[in-house]
N, C-alpha and C. Protein backbone atom coordinates (compact mmCIF):
# COMPACT_ATOMS: atom_id res chain seq x y z
N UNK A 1 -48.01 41.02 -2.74
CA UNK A 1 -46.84 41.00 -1.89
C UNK A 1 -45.62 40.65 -2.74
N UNK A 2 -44.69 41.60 -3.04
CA UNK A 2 -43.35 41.18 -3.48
C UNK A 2 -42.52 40.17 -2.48
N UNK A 3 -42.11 38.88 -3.15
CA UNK A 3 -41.28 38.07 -2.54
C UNK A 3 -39.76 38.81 -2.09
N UNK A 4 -38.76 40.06 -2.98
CA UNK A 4 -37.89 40.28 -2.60
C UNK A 4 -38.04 40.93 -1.37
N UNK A 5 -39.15 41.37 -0.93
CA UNK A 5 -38.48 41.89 0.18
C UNK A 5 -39.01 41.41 1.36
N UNK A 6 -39.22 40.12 1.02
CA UNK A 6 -38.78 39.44 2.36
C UNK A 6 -37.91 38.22 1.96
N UNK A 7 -36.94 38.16 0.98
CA UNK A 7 -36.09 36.90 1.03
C UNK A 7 -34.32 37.53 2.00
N UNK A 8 -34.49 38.41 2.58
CA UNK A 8 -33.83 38.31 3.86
C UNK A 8 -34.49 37.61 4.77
N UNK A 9 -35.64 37.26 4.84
CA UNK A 9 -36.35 36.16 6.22
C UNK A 9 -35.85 34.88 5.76
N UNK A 10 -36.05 34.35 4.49
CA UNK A 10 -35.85 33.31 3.72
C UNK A 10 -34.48 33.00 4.15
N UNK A 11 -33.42 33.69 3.77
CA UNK A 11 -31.90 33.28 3.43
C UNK A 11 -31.71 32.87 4.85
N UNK A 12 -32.40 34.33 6.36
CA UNK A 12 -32.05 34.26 7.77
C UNK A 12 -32.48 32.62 8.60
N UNK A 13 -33.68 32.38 7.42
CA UNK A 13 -34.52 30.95 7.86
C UNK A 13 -33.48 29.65 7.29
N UNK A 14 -32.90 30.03 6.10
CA UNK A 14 -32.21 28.69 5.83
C UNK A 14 -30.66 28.47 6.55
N UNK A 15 -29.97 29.82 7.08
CA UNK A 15 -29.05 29.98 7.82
C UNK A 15 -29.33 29.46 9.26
N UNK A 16 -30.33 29.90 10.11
CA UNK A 16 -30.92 28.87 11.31
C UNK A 16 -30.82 27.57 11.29
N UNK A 17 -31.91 27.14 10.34
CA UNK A 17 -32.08 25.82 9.89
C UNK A 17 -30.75 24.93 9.79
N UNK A 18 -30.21 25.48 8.78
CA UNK A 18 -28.73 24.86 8.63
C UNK A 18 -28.03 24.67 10.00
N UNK A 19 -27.67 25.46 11.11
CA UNK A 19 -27.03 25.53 12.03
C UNK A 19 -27.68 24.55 13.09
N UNK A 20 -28.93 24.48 13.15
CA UNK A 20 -30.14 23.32 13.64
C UNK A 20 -29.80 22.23 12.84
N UNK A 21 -29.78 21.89 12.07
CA UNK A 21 -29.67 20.34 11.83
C UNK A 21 -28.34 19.94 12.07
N UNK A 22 -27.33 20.67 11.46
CA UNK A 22 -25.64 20.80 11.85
C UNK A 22 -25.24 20.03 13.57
N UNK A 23 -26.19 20.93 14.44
CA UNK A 23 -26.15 20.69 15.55
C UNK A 23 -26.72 19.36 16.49
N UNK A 24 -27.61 19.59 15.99
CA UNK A 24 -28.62 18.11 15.83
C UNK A 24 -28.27 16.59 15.88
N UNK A 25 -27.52 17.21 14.51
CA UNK A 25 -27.10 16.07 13.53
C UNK A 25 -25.64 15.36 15.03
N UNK A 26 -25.07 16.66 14.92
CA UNK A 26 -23.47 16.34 16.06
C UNK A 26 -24.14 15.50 17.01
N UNK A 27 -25.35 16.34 17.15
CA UNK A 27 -25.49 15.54 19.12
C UNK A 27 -26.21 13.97 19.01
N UNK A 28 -26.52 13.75 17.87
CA UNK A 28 -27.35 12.43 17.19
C UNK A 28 -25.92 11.56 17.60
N UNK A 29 -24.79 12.04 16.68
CA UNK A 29 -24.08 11.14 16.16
C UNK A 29 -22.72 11.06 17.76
N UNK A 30 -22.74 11.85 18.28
CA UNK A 30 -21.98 11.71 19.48
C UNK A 30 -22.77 10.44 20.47
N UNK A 31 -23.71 10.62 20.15
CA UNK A 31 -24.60 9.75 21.41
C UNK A 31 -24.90 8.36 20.63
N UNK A 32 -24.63 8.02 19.45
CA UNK A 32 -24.60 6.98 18.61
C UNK A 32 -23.14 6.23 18.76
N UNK A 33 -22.32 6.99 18.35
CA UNK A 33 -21.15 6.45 18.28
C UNK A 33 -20.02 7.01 19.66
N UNK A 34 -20.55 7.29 20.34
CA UNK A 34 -19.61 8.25 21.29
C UNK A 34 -18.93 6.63 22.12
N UNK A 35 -19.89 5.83 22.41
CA UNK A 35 -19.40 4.19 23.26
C UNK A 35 -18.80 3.46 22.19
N UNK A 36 -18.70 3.43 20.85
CA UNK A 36 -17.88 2.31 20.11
C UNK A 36 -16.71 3.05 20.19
N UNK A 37 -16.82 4.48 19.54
CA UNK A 37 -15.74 5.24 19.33
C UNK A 37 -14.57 5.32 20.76
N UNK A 38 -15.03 5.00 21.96
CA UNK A 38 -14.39 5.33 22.87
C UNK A 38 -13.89 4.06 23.47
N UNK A 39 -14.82 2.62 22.90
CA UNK A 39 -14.10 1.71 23.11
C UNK A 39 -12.92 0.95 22.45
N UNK A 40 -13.25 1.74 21.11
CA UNK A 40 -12.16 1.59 19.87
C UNK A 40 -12.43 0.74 18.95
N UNK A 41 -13.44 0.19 19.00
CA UNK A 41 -14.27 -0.70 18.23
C UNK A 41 -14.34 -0.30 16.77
N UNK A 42 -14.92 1.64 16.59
CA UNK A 42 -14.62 2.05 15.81
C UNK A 42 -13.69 3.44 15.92
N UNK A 43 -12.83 3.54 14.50
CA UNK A 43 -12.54 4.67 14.92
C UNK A 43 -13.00 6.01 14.82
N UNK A 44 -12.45 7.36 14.85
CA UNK A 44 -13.29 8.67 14.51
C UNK A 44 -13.32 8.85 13.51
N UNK A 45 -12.60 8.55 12.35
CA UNK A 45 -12.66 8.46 10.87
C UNK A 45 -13.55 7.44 10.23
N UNK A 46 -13.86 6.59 11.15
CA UNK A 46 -15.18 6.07 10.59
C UNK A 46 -15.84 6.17 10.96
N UNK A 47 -16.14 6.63 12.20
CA UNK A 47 -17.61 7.11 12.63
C UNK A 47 -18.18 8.49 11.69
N UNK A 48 -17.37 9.25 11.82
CA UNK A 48 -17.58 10.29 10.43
C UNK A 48 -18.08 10.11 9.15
N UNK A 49 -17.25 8.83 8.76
CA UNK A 49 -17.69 8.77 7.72
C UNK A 49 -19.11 7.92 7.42
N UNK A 50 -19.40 7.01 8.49
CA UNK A 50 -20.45 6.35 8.44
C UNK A 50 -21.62 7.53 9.23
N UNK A 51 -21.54 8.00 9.98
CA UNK A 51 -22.46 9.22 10.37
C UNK A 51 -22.92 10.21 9.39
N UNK A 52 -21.97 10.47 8.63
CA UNK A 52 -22.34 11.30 7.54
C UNK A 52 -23.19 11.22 6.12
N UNK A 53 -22.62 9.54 6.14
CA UNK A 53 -23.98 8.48 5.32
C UNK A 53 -24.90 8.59 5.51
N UNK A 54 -25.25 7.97 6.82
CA UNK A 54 -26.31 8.19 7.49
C UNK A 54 -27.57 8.90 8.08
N UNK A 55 -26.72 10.21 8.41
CA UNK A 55 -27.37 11.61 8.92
C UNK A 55 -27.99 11.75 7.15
N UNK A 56 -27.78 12.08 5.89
CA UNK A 56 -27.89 12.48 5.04
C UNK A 56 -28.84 11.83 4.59
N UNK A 57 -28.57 10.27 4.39
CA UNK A 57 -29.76 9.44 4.17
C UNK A 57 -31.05 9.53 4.56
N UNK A 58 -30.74 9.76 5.82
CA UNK A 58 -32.18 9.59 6.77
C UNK A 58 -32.61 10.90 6.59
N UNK A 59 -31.83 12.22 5.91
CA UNK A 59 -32.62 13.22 6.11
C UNK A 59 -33.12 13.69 4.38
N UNK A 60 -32.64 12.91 3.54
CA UNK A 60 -33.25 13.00 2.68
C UNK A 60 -34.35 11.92 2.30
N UNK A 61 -34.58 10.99 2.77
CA UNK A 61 -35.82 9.60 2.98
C UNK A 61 -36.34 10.57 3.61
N UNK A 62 -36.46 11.06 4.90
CA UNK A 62 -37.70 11.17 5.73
C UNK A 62 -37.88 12.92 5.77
N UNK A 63 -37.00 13.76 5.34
CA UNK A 63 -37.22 14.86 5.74
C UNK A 63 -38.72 15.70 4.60
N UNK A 64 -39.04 14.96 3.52
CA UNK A 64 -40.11 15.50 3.19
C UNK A 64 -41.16 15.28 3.82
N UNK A 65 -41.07 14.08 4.88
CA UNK A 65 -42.53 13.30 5.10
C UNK A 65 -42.66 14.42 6.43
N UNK A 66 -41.54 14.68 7.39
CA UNK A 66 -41.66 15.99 8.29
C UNK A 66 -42.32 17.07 8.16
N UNK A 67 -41.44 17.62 6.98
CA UNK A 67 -42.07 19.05 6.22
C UNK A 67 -43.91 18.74 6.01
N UNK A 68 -44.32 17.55 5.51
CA UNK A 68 -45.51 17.17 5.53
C UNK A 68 -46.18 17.42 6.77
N UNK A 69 -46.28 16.47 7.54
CA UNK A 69 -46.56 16.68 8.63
C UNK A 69 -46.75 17.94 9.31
N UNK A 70 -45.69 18.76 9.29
CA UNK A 70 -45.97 20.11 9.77
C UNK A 70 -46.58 20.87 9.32
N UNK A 71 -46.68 20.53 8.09
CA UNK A 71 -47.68 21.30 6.84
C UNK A 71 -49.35 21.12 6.91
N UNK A 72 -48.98 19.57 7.15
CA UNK A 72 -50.73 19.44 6.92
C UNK A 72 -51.16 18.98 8.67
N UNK A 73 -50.61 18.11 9.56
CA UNK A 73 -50.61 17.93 10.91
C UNK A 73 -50.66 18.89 12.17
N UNK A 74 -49.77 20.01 11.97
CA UNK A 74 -49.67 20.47 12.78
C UNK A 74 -50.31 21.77 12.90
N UNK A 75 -49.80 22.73 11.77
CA UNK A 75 -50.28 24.05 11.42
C UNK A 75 -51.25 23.61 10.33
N UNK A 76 -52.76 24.65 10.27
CA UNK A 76 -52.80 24.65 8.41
C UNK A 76 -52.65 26.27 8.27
N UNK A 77 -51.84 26.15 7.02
CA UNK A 77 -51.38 27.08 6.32
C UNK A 77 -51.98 27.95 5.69
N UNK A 78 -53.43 27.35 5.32
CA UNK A 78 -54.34 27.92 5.08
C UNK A 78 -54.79 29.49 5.78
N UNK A 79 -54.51 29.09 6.99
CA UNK A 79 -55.06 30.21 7.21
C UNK A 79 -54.50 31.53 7.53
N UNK A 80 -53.12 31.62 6.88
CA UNK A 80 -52.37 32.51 6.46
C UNK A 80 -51.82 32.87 5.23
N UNK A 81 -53.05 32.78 4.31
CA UNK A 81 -53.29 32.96 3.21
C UNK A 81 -52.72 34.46 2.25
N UNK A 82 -53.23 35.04 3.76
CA UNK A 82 -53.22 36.63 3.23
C UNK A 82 -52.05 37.12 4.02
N UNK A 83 -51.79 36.49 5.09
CA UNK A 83 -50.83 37.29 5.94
C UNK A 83 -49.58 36.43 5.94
N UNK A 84 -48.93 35.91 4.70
CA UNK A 84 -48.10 34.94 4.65
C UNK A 84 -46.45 35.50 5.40
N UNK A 85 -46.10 36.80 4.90
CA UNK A 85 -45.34 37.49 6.01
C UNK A 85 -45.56 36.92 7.24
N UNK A 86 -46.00 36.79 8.23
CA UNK A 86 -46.30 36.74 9.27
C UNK A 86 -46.56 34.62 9.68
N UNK A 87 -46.83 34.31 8.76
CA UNK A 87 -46.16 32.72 9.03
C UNK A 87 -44.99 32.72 8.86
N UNK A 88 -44.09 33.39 7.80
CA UNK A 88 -42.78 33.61 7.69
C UNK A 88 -41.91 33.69 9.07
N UNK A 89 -42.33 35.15 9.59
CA UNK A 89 -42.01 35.26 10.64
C UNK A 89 -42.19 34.51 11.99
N UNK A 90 -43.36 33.98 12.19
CA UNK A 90 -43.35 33.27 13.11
C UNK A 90 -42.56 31.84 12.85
N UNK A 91 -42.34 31.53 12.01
CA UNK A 91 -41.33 30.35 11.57
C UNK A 91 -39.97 30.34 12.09
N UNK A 92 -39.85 31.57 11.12
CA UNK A 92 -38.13 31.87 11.66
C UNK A 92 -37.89 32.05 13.19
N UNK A 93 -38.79 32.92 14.12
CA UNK A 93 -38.77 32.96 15.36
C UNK A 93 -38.37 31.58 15.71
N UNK A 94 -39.75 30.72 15.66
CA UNK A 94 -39.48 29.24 16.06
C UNK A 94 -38.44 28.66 15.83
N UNK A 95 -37.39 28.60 14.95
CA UNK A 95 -36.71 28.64 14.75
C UNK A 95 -35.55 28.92 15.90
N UNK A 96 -35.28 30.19 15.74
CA UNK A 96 -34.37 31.02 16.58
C UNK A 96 -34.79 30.69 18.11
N UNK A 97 -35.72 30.33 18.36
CA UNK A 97 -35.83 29.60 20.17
C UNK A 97 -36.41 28.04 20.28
N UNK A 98 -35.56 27.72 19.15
CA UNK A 98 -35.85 26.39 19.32
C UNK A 98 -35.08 25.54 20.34
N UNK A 99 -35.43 24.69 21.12
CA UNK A 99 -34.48 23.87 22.37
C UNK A 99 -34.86 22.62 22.18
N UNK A 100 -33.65 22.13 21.43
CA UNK A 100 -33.51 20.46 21.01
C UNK A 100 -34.14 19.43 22.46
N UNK A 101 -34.18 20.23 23.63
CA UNK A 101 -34.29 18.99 24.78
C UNK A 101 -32.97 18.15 24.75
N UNK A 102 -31.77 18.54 24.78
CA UNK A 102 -31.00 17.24 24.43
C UNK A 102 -29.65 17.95 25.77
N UNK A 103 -29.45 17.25 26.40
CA UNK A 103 -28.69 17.72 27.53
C UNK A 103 -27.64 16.51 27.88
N UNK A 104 -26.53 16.70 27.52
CA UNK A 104 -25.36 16.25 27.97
C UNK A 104 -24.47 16.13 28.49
N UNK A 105 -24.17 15.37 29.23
CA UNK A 105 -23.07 15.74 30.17
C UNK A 105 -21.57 15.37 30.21
């Protein structure tokens, strides 16, 4: 299996991804700081800037132990050995209909 021709799934998977944590990350940090920020306790320039610490930190500490988990916990990988296209794809899908559960009002 040549890798180039599927690193359009690749680039389409890290473009998702990106827009998923991006989003994530907002609705984390609105619901964190949304009551100091609004009581003035802190302001939006520091909630930014301390959110952005933060979000980053925590996703570089824990985001390998995730990738783990999903790797060895959830799916095994194994058994798309031969048909690795096709974990690809079902990834990126998952991906693309993913629903955070996170509802705000």
């Amino acid at each position: 299996m040549a890798m180039d021709e599927y690193l359009w799934m690749v680039i389409l998977g890290f473009i998702i991804a990106f827009v998923l944590a991006f989003s994530v990350g907002a609705n984390d940090v609105a619901n964190s700081f949304g009551t100091a920020v609004g009581s003035g306790v802190v302001t939006l320039r520091q909630a930014c800037i301390l959110a952005s610490i933060f979000e980053t930190t925590g996703s570089v500490l824990l985001g390998a132990k995730v990738g783990e988990t999903i790797r060895k916990g959830i799916i095994d990988v194994n058994l798309y050995n031969e048909t690795v296209e096709t974990l690809m794809a079902g990834e990126v899908s998952a991906m693309v209909g993913r629903d955070d559960g996170t509802t705000d009002s």
